[in-house]
C-alpha atoms as a PDB file:
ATOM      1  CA  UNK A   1     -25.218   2.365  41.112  1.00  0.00           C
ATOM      2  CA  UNK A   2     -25.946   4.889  38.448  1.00  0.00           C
ATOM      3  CA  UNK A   3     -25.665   3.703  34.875  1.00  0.00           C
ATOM      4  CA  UNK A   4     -22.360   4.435  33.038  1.00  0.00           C
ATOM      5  CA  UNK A   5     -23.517   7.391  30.135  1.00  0.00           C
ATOM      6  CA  UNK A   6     -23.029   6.778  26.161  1.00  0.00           C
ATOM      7  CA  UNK A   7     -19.568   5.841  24.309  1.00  0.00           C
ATOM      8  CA  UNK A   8     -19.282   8.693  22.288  1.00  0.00           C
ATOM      9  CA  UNK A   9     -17.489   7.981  19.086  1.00  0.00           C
ATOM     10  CA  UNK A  10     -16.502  11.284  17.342  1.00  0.00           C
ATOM     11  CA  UNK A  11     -15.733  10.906  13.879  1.00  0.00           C
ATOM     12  CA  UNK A  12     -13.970  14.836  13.491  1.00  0.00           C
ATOM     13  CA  UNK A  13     -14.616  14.938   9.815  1.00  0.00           C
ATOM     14  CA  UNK A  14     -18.184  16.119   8.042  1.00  0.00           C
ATOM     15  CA  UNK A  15     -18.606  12.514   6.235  1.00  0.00           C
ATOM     16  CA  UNK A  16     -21.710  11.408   7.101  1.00  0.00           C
ATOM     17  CA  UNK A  17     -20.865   7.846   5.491  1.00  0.00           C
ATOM     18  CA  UNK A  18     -17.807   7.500   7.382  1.00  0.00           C
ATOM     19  CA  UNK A  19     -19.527   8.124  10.814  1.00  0.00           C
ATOM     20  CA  UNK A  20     -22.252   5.949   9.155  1.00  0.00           C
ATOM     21  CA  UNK A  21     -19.356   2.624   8.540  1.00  0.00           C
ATOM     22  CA  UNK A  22     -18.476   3.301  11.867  1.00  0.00           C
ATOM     23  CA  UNK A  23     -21.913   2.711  13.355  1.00  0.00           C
ATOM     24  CA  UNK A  24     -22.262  -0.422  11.514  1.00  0.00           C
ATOM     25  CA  UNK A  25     -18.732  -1.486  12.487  1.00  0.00           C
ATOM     26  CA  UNK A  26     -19.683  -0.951  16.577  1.00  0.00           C
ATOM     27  CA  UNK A  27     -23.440  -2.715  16.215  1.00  0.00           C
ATOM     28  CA  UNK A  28     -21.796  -5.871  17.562  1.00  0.00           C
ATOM     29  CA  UNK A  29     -21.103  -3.900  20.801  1.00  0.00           C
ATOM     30  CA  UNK A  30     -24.701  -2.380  21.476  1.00  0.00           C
ATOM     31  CA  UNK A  31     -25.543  -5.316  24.237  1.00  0.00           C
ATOM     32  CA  UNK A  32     -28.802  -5.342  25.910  1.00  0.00           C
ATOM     33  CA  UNK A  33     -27.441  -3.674  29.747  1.00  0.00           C
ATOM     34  CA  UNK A  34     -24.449  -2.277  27.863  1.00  0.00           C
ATOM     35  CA  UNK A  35     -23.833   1.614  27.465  1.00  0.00           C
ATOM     36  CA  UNK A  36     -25.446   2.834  24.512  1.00  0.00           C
ATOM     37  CA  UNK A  37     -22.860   3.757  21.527  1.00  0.00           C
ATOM     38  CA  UNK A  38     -23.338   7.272  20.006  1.00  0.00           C
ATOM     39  CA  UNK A  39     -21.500   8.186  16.793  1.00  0.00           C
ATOM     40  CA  UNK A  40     -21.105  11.784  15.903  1.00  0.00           C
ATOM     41  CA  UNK A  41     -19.877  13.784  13.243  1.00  0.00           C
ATOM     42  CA  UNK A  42     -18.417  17.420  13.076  1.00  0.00           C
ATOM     43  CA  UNK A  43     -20.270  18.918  10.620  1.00  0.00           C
ATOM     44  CA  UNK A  44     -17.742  21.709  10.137  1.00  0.00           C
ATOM     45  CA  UNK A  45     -14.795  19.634   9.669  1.00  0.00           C
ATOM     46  CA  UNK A  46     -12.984  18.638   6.673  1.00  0.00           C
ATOM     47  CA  UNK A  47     -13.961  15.538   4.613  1.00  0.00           C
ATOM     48  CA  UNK A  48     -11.129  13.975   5.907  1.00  0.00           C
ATOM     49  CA  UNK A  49      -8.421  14.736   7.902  1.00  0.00           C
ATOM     50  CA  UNK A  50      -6.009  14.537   5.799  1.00  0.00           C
ATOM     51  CA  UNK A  51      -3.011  17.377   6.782  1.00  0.00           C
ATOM     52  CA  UNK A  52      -1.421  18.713  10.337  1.00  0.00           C
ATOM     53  CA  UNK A  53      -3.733  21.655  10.000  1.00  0.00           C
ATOM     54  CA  UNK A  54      -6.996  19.445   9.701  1.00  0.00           C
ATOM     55  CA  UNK A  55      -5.663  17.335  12.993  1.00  0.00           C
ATOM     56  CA  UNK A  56      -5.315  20.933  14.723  1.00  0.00           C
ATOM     57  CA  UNK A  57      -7.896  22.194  13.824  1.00  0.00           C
ATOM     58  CA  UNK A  58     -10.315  19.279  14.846  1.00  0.00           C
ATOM     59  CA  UNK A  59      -8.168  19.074  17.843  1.00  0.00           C
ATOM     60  CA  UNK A  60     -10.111  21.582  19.070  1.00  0.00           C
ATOM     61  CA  UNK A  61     -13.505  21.236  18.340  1.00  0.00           C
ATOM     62  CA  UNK A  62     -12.816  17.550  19.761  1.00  0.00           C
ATOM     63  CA  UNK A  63     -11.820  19.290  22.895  1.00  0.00           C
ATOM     64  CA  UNK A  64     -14.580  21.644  23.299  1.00  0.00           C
ATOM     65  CA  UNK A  65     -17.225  18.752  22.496  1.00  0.00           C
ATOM     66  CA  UNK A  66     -15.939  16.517  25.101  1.00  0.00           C
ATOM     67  CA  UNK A  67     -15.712  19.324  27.312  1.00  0.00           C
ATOM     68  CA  UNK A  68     -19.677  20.076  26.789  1.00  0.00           C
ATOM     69  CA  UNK A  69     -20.497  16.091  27.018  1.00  0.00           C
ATOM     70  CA  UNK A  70     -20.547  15.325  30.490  1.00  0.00           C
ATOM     71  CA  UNK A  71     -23.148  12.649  30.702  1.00  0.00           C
ATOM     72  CA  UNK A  72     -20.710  10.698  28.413  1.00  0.00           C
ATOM     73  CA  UNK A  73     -19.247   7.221  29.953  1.00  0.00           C
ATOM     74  CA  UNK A  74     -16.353   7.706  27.565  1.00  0.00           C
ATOM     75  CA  UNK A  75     -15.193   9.461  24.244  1.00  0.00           C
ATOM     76  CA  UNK A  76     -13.663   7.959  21.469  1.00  0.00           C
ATOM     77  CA  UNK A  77     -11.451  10.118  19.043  1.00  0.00           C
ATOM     78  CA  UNK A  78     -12.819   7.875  15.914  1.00  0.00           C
ATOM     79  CA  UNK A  79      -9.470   9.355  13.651  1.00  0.00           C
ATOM     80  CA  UNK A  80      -6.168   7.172  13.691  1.00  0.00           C
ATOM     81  CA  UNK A  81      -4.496  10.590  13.872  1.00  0.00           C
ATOM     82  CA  UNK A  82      -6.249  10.799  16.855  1.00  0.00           C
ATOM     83  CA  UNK A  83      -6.928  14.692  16.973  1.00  0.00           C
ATOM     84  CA  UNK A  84      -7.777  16.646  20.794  1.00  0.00           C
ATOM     85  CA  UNK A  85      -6.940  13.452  22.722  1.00  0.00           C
ATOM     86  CA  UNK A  86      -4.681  15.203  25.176  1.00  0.00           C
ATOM     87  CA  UNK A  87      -7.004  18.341  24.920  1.00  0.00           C
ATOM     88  CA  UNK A  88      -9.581  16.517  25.875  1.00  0.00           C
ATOM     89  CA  UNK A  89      -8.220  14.301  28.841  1.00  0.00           C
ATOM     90  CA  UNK A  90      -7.580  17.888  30.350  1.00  0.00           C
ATOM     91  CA  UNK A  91     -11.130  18.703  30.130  1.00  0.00           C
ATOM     92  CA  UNK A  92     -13.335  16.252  31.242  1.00  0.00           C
ATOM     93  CA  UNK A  93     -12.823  13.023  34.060  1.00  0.00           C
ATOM     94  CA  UNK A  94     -14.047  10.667  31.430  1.00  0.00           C
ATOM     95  CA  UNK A  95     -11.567   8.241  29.931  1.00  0.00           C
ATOM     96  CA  UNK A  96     -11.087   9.766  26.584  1.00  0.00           C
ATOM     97  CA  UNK A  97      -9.211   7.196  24.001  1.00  0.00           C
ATOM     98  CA  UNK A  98      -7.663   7.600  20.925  1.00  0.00           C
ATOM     99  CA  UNK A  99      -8.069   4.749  18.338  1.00  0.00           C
ATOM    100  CA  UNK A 100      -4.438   4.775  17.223  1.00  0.00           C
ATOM    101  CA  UNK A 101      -3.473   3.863  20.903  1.00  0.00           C
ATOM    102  CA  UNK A 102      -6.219   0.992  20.994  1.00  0.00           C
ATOM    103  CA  UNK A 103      -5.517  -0.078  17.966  1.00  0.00           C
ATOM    104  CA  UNK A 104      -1.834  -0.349  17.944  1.00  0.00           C
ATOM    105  CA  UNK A 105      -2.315  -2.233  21.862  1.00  0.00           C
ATOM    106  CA  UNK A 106      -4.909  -4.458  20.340  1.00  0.00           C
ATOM    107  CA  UNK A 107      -2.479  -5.537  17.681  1.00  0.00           C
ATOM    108  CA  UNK A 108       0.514  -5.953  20.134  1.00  0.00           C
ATOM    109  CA  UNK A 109      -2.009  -7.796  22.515  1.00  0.00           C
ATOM    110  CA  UNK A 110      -2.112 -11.079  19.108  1.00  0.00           C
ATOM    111  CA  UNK A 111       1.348 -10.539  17.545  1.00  0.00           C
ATOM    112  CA  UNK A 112       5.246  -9.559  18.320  1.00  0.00           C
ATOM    113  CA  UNK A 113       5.041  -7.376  15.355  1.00  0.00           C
ATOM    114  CA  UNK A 114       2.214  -5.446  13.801  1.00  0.00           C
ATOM    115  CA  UNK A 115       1.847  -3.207  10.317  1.00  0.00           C
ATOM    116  CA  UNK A 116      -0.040  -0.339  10.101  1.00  0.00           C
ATOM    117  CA  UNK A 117      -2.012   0.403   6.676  1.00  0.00           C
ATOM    118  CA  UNK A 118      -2.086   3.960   6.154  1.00  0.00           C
ATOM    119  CA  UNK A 119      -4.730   5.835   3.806  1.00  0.00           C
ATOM    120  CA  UNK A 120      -2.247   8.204   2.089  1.00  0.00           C
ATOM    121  CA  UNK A 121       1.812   8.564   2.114  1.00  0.00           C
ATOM    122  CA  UNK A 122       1.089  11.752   3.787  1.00  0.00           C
ATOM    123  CA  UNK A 123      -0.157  10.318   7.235  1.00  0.00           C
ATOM    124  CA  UNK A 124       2.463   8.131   7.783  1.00  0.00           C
ATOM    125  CA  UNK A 125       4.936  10.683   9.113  1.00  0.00           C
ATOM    126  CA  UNK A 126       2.347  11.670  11.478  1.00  0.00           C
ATOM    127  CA  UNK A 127       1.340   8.016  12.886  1.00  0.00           C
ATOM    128  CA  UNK A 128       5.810   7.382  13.509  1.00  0.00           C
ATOM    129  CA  UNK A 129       5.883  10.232  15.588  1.00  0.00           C
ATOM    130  CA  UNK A 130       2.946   8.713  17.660  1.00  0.00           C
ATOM    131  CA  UNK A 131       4.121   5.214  17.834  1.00  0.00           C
ATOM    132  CA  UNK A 132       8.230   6.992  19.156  1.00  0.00           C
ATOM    133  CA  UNK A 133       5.799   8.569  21.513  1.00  0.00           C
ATOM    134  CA  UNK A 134       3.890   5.370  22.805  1.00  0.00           C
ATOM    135  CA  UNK A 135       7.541   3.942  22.652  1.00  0.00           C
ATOM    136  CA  UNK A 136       6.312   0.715  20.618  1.00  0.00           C
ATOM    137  CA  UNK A 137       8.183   1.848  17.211  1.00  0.00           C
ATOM    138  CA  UNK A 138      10.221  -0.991  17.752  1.00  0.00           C
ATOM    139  CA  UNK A 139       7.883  -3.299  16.993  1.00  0.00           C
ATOM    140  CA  UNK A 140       6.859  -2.216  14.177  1.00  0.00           C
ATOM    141  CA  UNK A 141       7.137  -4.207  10.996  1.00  0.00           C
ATOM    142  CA  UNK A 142       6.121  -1.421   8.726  1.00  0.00           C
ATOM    143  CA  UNK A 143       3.443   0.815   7.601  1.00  0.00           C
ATOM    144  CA  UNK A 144       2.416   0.638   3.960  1.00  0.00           C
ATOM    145  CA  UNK A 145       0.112   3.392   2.965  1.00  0.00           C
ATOM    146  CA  UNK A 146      -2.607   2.112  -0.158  1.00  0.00           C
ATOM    147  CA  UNK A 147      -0.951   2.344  -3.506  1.00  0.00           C
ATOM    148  CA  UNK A 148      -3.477   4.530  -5.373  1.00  0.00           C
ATOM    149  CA  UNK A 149      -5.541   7.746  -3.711  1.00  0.00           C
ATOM    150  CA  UNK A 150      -8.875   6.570  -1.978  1.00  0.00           C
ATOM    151  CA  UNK A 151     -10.482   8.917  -0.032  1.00  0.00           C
ATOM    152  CA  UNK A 152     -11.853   7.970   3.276  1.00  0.00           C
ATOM    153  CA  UNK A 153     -15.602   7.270   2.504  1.00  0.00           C
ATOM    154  CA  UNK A 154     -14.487   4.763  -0.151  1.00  0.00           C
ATOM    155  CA  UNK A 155     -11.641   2.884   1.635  1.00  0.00           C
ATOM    156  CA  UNK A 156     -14.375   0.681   3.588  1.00  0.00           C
ATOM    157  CA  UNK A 157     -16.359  -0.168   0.838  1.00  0.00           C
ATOM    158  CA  UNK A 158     -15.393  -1.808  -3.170  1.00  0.00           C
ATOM    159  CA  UNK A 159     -13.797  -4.107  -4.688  1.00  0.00           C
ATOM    160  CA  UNK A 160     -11.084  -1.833  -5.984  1.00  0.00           C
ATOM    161  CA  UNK A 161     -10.439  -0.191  -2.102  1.00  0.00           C
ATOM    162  CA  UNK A 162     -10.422  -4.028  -0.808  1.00  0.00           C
ATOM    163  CA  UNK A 163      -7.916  -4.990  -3.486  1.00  0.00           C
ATOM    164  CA  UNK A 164      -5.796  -1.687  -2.347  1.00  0.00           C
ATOM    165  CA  UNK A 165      -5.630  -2.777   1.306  1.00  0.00           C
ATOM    166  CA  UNK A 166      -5.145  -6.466   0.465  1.00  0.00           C
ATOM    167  CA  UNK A 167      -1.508  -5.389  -1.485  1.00  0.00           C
ATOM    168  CA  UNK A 168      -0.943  -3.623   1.274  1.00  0.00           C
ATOM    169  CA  UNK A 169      -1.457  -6.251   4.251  1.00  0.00           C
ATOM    170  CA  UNK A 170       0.646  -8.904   2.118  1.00  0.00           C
ATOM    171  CA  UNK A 171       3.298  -6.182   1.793  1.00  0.00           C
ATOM    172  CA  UNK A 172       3.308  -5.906   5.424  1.00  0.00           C
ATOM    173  CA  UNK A 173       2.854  -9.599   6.176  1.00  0.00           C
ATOM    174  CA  UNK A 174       6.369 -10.196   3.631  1.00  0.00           C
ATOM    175  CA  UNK A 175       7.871  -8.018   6.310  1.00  0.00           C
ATOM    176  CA  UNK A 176       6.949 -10.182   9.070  1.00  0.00           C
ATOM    177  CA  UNK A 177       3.570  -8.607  10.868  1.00  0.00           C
ATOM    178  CA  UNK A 178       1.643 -10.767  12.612  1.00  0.00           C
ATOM    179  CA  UNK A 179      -1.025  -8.412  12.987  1.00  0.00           C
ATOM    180  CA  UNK A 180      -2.053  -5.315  10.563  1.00  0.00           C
ATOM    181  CA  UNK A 181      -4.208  -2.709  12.258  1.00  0.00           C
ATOM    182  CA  UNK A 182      -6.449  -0.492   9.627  1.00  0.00           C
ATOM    183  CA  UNK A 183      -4.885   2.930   9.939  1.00  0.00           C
ATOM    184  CA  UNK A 184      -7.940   4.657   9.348  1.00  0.00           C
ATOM    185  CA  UNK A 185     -11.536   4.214  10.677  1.00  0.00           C
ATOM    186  CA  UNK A 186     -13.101   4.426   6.992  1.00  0.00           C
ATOM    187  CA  UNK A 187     -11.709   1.199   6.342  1.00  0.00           C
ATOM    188  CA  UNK A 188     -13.484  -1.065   9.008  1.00  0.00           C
ATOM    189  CA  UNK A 189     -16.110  -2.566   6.452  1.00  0.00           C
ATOM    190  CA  UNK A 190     -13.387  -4.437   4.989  1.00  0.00           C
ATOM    191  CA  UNK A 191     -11.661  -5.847   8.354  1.00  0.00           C
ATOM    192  CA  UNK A 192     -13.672  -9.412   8.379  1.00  0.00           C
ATOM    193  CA  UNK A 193     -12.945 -10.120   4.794  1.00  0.00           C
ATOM    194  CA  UNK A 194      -9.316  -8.785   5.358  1.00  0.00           C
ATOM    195  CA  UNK A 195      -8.757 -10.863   7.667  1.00  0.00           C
ATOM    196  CA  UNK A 196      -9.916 -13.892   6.117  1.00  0.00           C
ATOM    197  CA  UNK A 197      -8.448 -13.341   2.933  1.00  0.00           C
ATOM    198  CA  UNK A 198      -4.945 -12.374   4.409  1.00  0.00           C
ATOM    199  CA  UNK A 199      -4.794 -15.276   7.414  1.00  0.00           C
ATOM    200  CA  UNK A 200      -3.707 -12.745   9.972  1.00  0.00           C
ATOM    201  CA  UNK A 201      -5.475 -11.104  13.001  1.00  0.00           C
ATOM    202  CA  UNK A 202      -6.780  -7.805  11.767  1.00  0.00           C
ATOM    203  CA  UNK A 203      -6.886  -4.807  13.756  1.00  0.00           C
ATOM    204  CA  UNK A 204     -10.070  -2.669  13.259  1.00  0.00           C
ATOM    205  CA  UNK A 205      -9.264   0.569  15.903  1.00  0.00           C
ATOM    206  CA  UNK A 206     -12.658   1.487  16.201  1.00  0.00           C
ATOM    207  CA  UNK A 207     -13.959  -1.847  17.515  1.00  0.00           C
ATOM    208  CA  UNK A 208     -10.735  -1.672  20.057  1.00  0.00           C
ATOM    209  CA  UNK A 209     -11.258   1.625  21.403  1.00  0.00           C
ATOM    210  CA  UNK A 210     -14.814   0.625  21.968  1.00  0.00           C
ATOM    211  CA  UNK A 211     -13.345  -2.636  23.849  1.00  0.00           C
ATOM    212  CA  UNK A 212     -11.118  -0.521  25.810  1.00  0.00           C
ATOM    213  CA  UNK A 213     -14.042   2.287  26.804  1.00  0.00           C
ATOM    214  CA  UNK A 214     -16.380  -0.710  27.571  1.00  0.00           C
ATOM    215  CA  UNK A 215     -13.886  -2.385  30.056  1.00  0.00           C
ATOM    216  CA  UNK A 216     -13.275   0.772  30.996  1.00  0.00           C
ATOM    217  CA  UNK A 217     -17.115   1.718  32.522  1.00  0.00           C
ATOM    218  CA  UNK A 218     -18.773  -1.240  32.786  1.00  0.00           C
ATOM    219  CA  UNK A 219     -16.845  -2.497  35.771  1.00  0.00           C
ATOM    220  CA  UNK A 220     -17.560   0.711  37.562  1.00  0.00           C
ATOM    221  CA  UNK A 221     -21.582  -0.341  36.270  1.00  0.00           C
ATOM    222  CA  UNK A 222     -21.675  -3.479  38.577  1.00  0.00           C
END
C-alpha cells in the first residue's frame, strides 16, 4: 500500500519562531515508518492572528493551500482559532483538523471539566462561539486569557510568559478544571513544565491534532 503523504501543520501567521516552537513541539512524533511532519508558515499573514479579520483572511489562504497540497496525508490548521477549517474540508479528501477541536477532545478525553488559557481577552469571544458549536460549552470550567499582553512568539518561551500562564492555569484549576488546554500554539514550549508545576494534565493542541492526523493515516498505512 502506498505510503500515507506529510502532516502538514500550517501555522497561518508570518512568525517564523512560532512555526519554529511548533516544530520542536511535534519532534516527538517524527517516528522512523511514520509520515513525515511538515510545518509551514504563511509568509503574508499577520504576526498573529489576533482579530476576526486576520481569521478571515487566513481562512482563505488556508483553503487555497490545502487545496494545492494534494500529496498531503493530512493538514493541520496550527491556530486555536482554527482559520479555513471548513474551507478546507470542502476542498480536498484529506482529513483536515483544527487544533481547537483536538485540543478541546484531548482535554475532555483526561478530565470532566477542562479550562482554556487564552492569549488575549480578545480571543475568547471567538473560542465560546466554537465550543456552543462543538456543543461541549457545558463543560467548560472557564477560560482565563494571560493577565498582561504577550504576543504569540513570546508566550512559549520566558520566565515572565511561564509565570503568566501559570496564574492563569491555577485560576482555572480554583474553578474546578481538571485539564487546561493551551489556547494558542505559541505556547507549547511551556506545556511539560506547566504541567508539572500545576499537577494537572495539560493540553498542548498541536501535539493532539498531530495524534488525531496520525491515527487518522497510519491505519490506512498498514
Amino acid at each position: 500500500m502506498t505510503a500515507p503523504g506529510p502532516i502538514l501543520v500550517v501555522n497561518p501567521n508570518s512568525d517564523r519562531t512560532v512555526t519554529e516552537a511548533l516544530s520542536r513541539a511535534l519532534d516527538g512524533f517524527r517516528l522512523p515508518g511514520a509520515p513525515a511532519i511538515e510545518c509551514v508558515t504563511f509568509e503574508d499573514g499577520p504576526t498573529g492572528i489576533l482579530t476576526e479579520q486576520h481569521v478571515q483572511e487566513a481562512a482563505l489562504a488556508f483553503g487555497a493551500y490545502a487545496a494545492a497540497r494534494a500529496d498531503a496525508g493530512a493538514i493541520i490548521s496550527a491556530c486555536y482559532s482554527q482559520p479555513g477549517v471548513d474551507l478546507a474540508r470542502s476542498l480536498t479528501s484529506v482529513p483536515v483538523i483544527g487544533i481547537q477541536d483536538a485540543g478541546v477532545l484531548a482535554a475532555l478525553a483526561r478530565a470532566d471539566l477542562f479550562g482554556v488559557i487564552a492569549v488575549a481577552p480578545g480571543s475568547i469571544p471567538r473560542h465560546l462561539r466554537h465550543l456552543r458549536r462543538l456543543g461541549v460549552d457545558g463543560r467548560l470550567a472557564g477560560e482565563v486569557a494571560l493577565a498582561e499582553p504577550v504576543s504569540v512568539a513570546e508566550s512559549g518561551r520566558g520566565e515572565r510568559s511561564f509565570a503568566l500562564l501559570m496564574q492563569a492555569a491555577t485560576a482555572l484549576a480554583g474553578k474546578g478544571a481538571g485539564a487546561v488546554v493551551l489556547g494558542c500554539a505559541g505556547m507549547s514550549g511551556h506545556r511539560r513544565r506547566l504541567e508539572a508545576e500545576l499537577g494537572l494534565p495539560v493540553i498542548d493542541p498541536t501535539q493532539a491534532a498531530v495524534s488525531m492526523a496520525l491515527g487518522a493515516i497510519l491505519p490506512d498505512a498498514a
